[in-house]
Protein backbone atom coordinates (compact mmCIF):
# COMPACT_ATOMS: atom_id res chain seq x y z
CA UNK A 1 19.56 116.49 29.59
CA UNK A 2 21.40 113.79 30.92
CA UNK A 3 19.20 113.39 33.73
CA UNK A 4 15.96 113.32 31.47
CA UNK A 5 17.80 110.15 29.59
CA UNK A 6 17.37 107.76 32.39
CA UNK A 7 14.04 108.77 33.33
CA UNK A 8 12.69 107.87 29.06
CA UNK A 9 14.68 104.94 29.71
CA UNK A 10 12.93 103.88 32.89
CA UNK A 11 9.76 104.99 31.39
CA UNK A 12 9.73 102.76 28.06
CA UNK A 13 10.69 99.50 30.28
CA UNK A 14 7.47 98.75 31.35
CA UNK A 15 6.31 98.71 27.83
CA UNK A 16 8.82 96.42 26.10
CA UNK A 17 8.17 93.66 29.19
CA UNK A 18 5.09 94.12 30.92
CA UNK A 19 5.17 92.37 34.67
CA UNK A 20 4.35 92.74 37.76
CA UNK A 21 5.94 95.92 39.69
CA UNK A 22 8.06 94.19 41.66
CA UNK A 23 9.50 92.73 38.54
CA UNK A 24 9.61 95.39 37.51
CA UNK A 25 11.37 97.32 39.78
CA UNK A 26 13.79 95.04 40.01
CA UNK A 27 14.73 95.54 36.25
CA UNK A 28 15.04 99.43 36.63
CA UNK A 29 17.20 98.56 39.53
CA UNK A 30 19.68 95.87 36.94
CA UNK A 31 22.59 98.00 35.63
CA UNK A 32 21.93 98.04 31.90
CA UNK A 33 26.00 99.15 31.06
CA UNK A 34 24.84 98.69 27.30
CA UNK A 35 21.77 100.74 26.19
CA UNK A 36 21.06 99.25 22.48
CA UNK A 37 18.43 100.22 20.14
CA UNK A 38 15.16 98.10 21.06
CA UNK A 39 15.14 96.29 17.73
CA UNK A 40 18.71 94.94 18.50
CA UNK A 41 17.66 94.06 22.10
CA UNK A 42 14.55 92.04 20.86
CA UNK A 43 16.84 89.59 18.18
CA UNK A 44 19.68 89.36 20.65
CA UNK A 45 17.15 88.16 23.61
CA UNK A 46 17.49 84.82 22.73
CA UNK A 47 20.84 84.19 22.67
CA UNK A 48 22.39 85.26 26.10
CA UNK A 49 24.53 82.80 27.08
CA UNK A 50 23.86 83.69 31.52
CA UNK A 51 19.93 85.31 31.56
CA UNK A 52 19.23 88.25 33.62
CA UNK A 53 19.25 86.93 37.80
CA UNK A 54 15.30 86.96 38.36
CA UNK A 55 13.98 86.26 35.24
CA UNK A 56 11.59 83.29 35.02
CA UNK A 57 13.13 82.34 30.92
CA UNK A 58 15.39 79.47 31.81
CA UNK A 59 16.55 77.89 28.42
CA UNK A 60 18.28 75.22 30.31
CA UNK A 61 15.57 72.77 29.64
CA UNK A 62 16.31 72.41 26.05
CA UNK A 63 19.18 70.41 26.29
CA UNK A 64 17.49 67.84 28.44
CA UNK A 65 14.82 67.27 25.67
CA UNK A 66 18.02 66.97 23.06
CA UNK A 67 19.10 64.28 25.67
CA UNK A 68 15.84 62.50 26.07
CA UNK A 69 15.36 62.15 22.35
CA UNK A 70 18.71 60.85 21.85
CA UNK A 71 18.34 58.09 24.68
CA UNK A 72 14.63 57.42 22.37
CA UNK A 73 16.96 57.24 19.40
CA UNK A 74 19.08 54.75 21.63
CA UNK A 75 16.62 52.76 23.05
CA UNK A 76 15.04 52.42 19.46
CA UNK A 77 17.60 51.16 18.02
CA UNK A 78 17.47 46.79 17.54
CA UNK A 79 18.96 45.15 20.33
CA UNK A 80 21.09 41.94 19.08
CA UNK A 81 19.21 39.81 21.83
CA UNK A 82 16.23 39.82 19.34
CA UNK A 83 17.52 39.67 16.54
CA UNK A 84 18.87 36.04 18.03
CA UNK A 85 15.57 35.41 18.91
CA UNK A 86 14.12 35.86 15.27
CA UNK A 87 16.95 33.70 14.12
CA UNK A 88 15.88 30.63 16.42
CA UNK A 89 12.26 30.82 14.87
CA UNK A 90 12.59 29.66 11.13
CA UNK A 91 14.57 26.56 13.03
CA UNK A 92 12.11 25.86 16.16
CA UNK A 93 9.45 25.71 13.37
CA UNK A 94 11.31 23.31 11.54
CA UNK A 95 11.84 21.33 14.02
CA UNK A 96 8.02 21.18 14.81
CA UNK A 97 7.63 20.29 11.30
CA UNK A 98 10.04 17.33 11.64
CA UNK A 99 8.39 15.83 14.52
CA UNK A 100 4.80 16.59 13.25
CA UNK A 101 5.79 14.43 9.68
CA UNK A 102 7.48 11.51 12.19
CA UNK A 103 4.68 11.51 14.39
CA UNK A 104 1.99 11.05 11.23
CA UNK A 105 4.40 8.55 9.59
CA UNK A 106 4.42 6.36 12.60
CA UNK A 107 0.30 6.37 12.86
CA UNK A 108 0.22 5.97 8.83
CA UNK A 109 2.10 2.77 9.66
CA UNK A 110 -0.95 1.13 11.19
CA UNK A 111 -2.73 1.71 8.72
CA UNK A 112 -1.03 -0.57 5.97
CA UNK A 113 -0.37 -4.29 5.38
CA UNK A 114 0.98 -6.26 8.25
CA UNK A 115 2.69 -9.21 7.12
CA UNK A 116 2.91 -11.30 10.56
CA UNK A 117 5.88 -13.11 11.59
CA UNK A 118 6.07 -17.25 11.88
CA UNK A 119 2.98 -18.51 13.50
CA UNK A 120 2.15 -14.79 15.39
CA UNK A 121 -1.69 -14.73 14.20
CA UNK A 122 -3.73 -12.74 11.61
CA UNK A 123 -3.91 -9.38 10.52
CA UNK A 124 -5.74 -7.60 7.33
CA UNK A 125 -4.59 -5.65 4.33
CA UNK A 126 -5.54 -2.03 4.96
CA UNK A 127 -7.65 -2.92 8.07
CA UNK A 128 -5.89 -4.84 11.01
CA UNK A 129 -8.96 -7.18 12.59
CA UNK A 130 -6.73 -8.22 15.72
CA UNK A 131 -3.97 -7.63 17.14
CA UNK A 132 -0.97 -9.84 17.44
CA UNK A 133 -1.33 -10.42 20.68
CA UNK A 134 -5.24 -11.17 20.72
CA UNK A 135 -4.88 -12.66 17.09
CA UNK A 136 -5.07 -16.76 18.04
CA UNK A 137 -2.51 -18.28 16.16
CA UNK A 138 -3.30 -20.94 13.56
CA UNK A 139 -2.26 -24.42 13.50
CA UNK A 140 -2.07 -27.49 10.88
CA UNK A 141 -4.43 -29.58 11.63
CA UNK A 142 -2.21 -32.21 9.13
CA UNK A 143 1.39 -31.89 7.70
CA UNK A 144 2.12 -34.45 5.17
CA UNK A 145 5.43 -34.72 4.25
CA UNK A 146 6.94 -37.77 1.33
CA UNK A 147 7.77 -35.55 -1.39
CA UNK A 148 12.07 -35.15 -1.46
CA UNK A 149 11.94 -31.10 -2.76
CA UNK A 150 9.50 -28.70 -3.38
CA UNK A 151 5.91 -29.42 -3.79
CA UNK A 152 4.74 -27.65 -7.05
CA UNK A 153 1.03 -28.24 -7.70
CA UNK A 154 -2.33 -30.07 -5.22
CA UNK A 155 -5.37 -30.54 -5.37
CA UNK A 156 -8.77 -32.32 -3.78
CA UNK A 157 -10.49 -35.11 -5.44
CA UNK A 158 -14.20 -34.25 -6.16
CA UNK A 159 -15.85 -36.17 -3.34
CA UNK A 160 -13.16 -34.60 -0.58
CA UNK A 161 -11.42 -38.36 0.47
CA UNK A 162 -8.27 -37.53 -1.35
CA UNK A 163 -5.31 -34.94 -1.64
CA UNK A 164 -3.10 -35.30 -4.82
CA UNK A 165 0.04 -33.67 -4.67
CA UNK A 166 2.99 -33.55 -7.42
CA UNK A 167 6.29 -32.55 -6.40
CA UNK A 168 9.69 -31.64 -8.22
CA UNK A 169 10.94 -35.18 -7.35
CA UNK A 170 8.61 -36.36 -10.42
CA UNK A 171 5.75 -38.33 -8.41
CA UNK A 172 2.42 -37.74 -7.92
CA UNK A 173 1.39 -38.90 -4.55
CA UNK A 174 -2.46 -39.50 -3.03
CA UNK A 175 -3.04 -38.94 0.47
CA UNK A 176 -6.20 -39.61 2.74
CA UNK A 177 -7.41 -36.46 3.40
CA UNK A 178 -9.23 -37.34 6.23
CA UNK A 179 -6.27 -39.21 7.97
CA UNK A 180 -2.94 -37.56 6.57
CA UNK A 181 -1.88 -40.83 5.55
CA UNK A 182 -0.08 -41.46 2.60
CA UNK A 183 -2.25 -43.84 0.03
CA UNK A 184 -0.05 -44.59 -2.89
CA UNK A 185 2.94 -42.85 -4.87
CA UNK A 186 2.81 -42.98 -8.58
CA UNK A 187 6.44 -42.43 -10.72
CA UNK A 188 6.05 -39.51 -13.49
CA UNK A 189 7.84 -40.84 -16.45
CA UNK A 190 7.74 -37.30 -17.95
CA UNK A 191 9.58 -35.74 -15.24
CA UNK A 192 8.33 -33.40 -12.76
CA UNK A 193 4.65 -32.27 -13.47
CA UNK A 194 4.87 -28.28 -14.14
CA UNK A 195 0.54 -28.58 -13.81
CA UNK A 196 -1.98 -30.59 -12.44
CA UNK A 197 -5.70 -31.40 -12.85
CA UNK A 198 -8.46 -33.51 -11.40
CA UNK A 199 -11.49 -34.41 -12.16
CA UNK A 200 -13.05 -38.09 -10.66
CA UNK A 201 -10.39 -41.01 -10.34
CA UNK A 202 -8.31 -38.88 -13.67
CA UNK A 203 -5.49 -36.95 -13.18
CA UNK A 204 -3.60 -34.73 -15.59
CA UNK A 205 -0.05 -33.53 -15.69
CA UNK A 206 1.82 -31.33 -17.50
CA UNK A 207 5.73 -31.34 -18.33
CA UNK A 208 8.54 -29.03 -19.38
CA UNK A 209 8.76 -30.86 -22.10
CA UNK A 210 5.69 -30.40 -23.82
CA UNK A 211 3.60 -33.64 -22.83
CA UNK A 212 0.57 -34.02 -20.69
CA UNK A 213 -0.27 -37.20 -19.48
CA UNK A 214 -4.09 -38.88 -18.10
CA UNK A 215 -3.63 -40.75 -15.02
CA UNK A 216 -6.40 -43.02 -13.03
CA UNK A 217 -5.01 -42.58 -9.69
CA UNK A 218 -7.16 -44.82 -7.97
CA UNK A 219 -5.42 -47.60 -9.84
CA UNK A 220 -2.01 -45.65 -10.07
CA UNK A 221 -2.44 -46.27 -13.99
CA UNK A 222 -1.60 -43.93 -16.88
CA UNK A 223 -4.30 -43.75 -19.70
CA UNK A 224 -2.76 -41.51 -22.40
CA UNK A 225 -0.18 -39.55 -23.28
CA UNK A 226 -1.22 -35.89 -25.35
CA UNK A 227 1.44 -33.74 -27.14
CA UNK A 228 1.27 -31.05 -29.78
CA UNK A 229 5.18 -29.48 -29.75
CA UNK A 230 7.65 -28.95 -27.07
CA UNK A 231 6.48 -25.67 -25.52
CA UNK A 232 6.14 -26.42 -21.80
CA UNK A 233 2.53 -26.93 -20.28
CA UNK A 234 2.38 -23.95 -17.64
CA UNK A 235 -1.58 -24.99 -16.72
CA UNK A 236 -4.32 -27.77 -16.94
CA UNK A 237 -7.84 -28.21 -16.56
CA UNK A 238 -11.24 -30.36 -17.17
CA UNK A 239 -13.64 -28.31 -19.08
CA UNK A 240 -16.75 -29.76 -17.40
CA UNK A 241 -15.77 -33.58 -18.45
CA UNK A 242 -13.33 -36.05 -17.22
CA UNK A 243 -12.68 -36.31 -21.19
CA UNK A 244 -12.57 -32.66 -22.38
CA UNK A 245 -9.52 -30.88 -20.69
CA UNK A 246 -7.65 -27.54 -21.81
CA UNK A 247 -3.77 -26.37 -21.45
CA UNK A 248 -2.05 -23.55 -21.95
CA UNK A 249 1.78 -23.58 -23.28
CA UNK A 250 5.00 -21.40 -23.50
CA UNK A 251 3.84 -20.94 -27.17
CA UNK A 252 1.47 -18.86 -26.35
CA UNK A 253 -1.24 -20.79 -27.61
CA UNK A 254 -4.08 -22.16 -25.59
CA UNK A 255 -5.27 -26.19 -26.84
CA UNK A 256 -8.73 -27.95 -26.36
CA UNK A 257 -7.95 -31.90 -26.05
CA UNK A 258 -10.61 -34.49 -26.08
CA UNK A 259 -9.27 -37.87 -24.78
CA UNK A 260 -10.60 -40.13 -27.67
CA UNK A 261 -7.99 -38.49 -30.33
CA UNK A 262 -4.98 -38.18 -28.13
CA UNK A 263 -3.49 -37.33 -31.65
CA UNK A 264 -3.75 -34.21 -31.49
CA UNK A 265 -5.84 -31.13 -29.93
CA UNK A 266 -9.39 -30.50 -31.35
CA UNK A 267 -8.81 -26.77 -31.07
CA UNK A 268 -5.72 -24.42 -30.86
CA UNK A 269 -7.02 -20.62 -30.19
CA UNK A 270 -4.18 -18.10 -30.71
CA UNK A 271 -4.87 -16.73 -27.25
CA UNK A 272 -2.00 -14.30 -25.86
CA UNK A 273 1.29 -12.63 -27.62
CA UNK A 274 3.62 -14.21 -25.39
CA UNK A 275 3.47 -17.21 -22.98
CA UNK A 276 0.05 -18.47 -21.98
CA UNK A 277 0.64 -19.13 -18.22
CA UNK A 278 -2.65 -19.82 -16.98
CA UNK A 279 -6.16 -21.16 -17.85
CA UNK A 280 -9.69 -21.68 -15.99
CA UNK A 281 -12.54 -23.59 -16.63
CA UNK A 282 -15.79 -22.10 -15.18
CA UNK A 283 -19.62 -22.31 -15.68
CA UNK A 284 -22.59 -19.65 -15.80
CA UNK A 285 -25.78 -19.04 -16.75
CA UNK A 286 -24.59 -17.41 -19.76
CA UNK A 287 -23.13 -21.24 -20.54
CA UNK A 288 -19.45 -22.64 -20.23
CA UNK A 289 -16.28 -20.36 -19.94
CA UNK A 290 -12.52 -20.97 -20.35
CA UNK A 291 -10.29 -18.29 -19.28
CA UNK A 292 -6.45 -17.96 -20.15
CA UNK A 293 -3.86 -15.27 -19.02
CA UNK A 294 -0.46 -14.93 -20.04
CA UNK A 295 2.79 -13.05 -20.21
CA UNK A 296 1.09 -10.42 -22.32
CA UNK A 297 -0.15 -9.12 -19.05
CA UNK A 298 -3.57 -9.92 -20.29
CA UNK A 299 -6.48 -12.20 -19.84
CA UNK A 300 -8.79 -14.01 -22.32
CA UNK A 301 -12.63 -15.14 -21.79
CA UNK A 302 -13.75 -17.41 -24.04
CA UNK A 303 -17.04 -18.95 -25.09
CA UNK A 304 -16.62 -22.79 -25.14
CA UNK A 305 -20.02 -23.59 -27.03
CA UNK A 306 -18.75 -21.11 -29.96
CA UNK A 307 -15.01 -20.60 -29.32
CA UNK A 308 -15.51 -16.99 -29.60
CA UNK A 309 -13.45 -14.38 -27.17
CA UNK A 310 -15.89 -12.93 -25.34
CA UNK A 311 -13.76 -9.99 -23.87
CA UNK A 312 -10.60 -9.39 -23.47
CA UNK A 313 -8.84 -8.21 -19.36
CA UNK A 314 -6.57 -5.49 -18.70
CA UNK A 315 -5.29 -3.71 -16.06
CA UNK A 316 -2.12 -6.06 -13.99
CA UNK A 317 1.03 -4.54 -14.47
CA UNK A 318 2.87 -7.76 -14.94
CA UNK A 319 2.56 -11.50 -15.91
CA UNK A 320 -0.58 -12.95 -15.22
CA UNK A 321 0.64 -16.28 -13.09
CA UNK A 322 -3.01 -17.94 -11.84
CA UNK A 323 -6.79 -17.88 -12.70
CA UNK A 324 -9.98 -19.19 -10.87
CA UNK A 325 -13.79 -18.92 -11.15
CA UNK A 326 -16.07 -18.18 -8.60
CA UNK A 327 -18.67 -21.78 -8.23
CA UNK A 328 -21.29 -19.04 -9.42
CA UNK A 329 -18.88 -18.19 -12.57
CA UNK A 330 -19.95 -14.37 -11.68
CA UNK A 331 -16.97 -13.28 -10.93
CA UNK A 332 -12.98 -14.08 -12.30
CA UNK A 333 -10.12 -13.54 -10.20
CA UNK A 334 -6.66 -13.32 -11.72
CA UNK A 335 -2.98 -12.96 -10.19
CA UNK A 336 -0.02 -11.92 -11.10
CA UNK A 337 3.78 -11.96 -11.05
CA UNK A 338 3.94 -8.43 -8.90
CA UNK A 339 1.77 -9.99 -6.57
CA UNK A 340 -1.60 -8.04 -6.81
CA UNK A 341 -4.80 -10.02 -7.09
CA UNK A 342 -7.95 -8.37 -9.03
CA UNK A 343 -11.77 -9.91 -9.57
CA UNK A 344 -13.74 -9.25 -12.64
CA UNK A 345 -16.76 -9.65 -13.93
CA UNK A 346 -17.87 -12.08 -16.64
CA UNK A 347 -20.20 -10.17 -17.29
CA UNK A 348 -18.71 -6.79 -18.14
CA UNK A 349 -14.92 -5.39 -18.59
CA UNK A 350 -15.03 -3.96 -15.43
CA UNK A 351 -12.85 -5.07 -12.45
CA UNK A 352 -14.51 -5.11 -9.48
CA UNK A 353 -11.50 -5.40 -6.91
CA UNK A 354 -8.06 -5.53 -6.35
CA UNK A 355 -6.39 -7.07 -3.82
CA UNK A 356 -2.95 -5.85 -2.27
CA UNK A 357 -1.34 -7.34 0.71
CA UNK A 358 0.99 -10.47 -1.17
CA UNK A 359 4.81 -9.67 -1.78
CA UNK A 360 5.99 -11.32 -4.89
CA UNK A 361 4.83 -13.69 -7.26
CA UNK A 362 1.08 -15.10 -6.67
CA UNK A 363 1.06 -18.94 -7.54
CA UNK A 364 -2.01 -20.54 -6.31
CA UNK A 365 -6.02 -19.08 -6.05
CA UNK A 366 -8.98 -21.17 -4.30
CA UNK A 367 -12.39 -19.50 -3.91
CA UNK A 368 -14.57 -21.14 -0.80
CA UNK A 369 -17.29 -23.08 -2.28
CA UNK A 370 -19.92 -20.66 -1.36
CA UNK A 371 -17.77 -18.02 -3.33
CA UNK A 372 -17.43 -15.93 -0.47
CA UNK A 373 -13.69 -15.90 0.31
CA UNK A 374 -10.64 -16.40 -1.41
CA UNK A 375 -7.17 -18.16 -0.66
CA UNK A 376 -4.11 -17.20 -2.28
CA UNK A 377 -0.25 -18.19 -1.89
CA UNK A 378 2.41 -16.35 -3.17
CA UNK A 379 6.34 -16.36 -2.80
CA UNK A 380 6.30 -14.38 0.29
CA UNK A 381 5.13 -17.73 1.86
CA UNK A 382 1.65 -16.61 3.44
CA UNK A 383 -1.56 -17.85 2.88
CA UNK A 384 -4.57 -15.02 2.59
CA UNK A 385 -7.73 -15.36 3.34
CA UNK A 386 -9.56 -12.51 1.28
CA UNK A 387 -13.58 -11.32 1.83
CA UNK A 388 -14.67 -11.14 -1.88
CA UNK A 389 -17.36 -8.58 -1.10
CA UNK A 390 -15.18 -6.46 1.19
CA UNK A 391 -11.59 -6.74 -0.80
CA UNK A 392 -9.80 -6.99 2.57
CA UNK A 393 -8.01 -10.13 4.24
CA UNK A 394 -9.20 -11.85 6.94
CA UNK A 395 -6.68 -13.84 7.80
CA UNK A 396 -3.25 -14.50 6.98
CA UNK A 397 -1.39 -17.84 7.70
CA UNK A 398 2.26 -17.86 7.81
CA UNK A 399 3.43 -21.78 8.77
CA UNK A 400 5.27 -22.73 5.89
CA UNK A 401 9.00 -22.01 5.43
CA UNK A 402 9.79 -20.60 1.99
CA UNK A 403 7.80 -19.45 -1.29
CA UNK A 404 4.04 -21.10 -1.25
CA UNK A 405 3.61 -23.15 -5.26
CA UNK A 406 -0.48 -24.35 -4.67
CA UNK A 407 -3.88 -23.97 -2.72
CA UNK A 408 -6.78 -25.63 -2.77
CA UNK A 409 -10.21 -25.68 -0.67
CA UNK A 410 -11.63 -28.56 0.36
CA UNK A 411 -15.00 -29.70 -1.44
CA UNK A 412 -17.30 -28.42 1.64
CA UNK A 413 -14.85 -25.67 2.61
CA UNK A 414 -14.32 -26.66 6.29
CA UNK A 415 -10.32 -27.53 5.07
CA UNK A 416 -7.76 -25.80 2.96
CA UNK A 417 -4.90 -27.01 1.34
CA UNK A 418 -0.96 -25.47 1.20
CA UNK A 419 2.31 -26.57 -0.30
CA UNK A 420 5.73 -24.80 -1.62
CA UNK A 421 8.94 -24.84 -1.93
CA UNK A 422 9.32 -26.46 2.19
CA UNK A 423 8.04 -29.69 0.91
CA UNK A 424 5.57 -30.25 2.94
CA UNK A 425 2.01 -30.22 2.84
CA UNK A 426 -0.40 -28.73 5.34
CA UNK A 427 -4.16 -28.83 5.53
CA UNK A 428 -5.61 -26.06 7.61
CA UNK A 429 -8.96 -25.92 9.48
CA UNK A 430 -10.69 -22.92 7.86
CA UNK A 431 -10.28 -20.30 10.39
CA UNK A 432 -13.22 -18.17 8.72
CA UNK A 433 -15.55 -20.58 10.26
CA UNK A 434 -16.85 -20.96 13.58
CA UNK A 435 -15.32 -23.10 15.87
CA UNK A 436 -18.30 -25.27 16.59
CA UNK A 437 -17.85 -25.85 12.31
CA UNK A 438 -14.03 -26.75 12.76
């Protein structure tokens, strides 16, 4: 019995691992010391801590995998390196930002008003046409200087000979326009003129005080003396006539005057809701217009044949400070304390430009006598050149030290006229023109 034990044994081997016969053989050959059931021996086969010597089941591996996936856990893990690098990002694009908003402010800066120093040449509002260095800088042909104090008001006689001036030292003084010369001085009684008109050999100035006196200037004589109140004349002009004028007062009304009945006005038209700081005489096809801005901020076009208001301007932002007609009396342009300029038409309500480039309060307008181009002066002491059709300047004149007070073209436009606060008076050759013209 004991000897038929081993030989089962040996016989069931072979079934419960089948190999090759040396394999096997060399399990019948392994002391088995423990003989267990074969259901014990099959749950217990994975758990020997030393496997049988020969055996191909090495288990050893396993804990190398359990290593490799922890170094994948470790390597998987966020490094602080890039989280460093993330944190630089949000601030490198910032900083692009920064440089990108510089870099467009700097080329944006081209592309708005130059104001030019002291004799450096031209540029343009909106659109530069030179550069400073190309831009031929601009000369007087004429400085007249006489007047002790600002010069506050000028103008050309209507054949072009003569330049009348009237200064805050209360005199009117006539120069040769031609020469530079001075041709007589004539004393204002009234005080300082605050206005001034011409029309022929007559003159007219206005005063603080209310009066407006008609001058011959030829003969340095006064003709009459007109006064309604004590409002202060802010602007004159001949309707047409060297005996039909119109003024505008601090009492916001706006007065017709015919010489004959220096009595009183022939019409008083209740024009503006605040001062009336600006009037204009100009003609059309549609007949004779007067035009009169004021403090209201608004501007008046009237119908001289009826008296009627035509239409009525808005649209500047502050007080309306000067008014001029086009020689075609198409077109209105109007300035203002802020220092924008705008056109309209006579025709319509509608504005047809506006003009930016002046810094502070517009004084003086002038259009070219083929209605082309426009001068202005203003308190930033420049003196524009504007293309009408175009709304841009063409040049820009800065000689004058000190806020600009008056403009004027000459009658054939080859000359233009400038005085302020300096006290002097220069007369430019139109730099529009072509040389051969100047």
């Amino acid at each position: 019995g004991a000897a038929a034990a081993p030989a089962a044994a040996a016989a069931k081997a072979p079934a419960a691992a089948p190999a090759s016969a040396p394999e096997t053989k060399k399990l019948t050959k392994a002391p088995d010391p423990i003989k267990l059931p074969r259901i014990l021996r099959k749950s217990a086969a994975p758990a020997p801590a030393s496997p049988t010597p020969g055996t191909d089941l090495i288990v050893v591996k396993e804990p190398k995998k359990a290593e490799s996936k922890d170094k994948r856990k470790a390597a998987s893990k966020p490094r602080p390196m890039p989280r460093r690098a993330i944190g630089w990002r949000p601030i490198l694009f910032k900083l692009l930002v920064g440089v990108g908003v510089a870099s467009g402010a700097v080329a944006m800066q081209e592309r708005f008003p130059q104001f030019e120093s002291r004799g450096s040449g031209e540029t343009s509002a909106g659109i530069r046409t030179a550069s400073l260095q190309e831009a031929p800088v601009i000369r007087p042909v004429a400085e007249l200087t006489g007047h002790v104090g600002p010069v506050k008001a000028l103008g050309y006689s209507s054949d072009g000979a003569s330049i009348a001036t009237a200064g805050a030292d209360a005199r009117l003084k006539i120069w040769n326009a031609a020469t530079g010369t001075l041709t007589r001085t004539i004393e204002l009684d009234n005080g300082a003129a605050t206005a001034l008109a011409l029309f022929g050999s007559h003159a007219l100035t206005g005063h603080a005080g209310g009066d407006i006196v008609l001058w011959d200037w030829q003969r340095a004589e006064k003709i009459a003396t007109f006064k309604r109140n004590e409002a202060e004349i802010w602007s004159l002009t001949f309707t047409g006539r060297a005996d039909r004028f119109a003024a505008s007062s601090h009492d916001w009304k706006v007065t017709l005057w015919d010489t004959a009945t220096p009595s009183g006005p022939v019409q008083v038209l209740d024009a503006h809701t605040n001062a009336a700081q600006a009037v204009a005489y100009g003609t059309s096809e549609d007949g004779p217009r007067l035009a009169s801005g004021g403090a209201d901020k608004t501007i008046k076009l009237w119908n001289l044949d009826t008296l009627d208001r035509i239409r009525t301007y808005t649209g500047h932002k502050d007080f309306v400070t000067a008014l001029t007609f086009a020689p075609d009396g198409k077109t209105l342009a109007s300035a203002s304390l802020d220092g924008s300029i705008r056109l309209w038409s006579t025709r319509s309500n509608r504005s047809q430009r506006r003009l930016y480039g002046h810094r502070g309060r517009v004084g003086g307008l002038s259009f070219s006598p083929d209605g082309k181009n426009l001068a202005s002066i203003a308190a930033d002491g420049q003196l524009r050149i504007w293309d009408v059709a175009r709304g841009r300047t063409l040049r820009t004149i800065a000689g004058h030290a000190g806020a600009l007070n008056a403009v004027s073209y000459s009658p054939d436009g080859t000359r233009i006229a400038s005085a302020g606060d300096d006290g002097v008076v220069r007369v430019w050759a139109n730099p529009v023109l072509p040389p051969a013209i100047n």
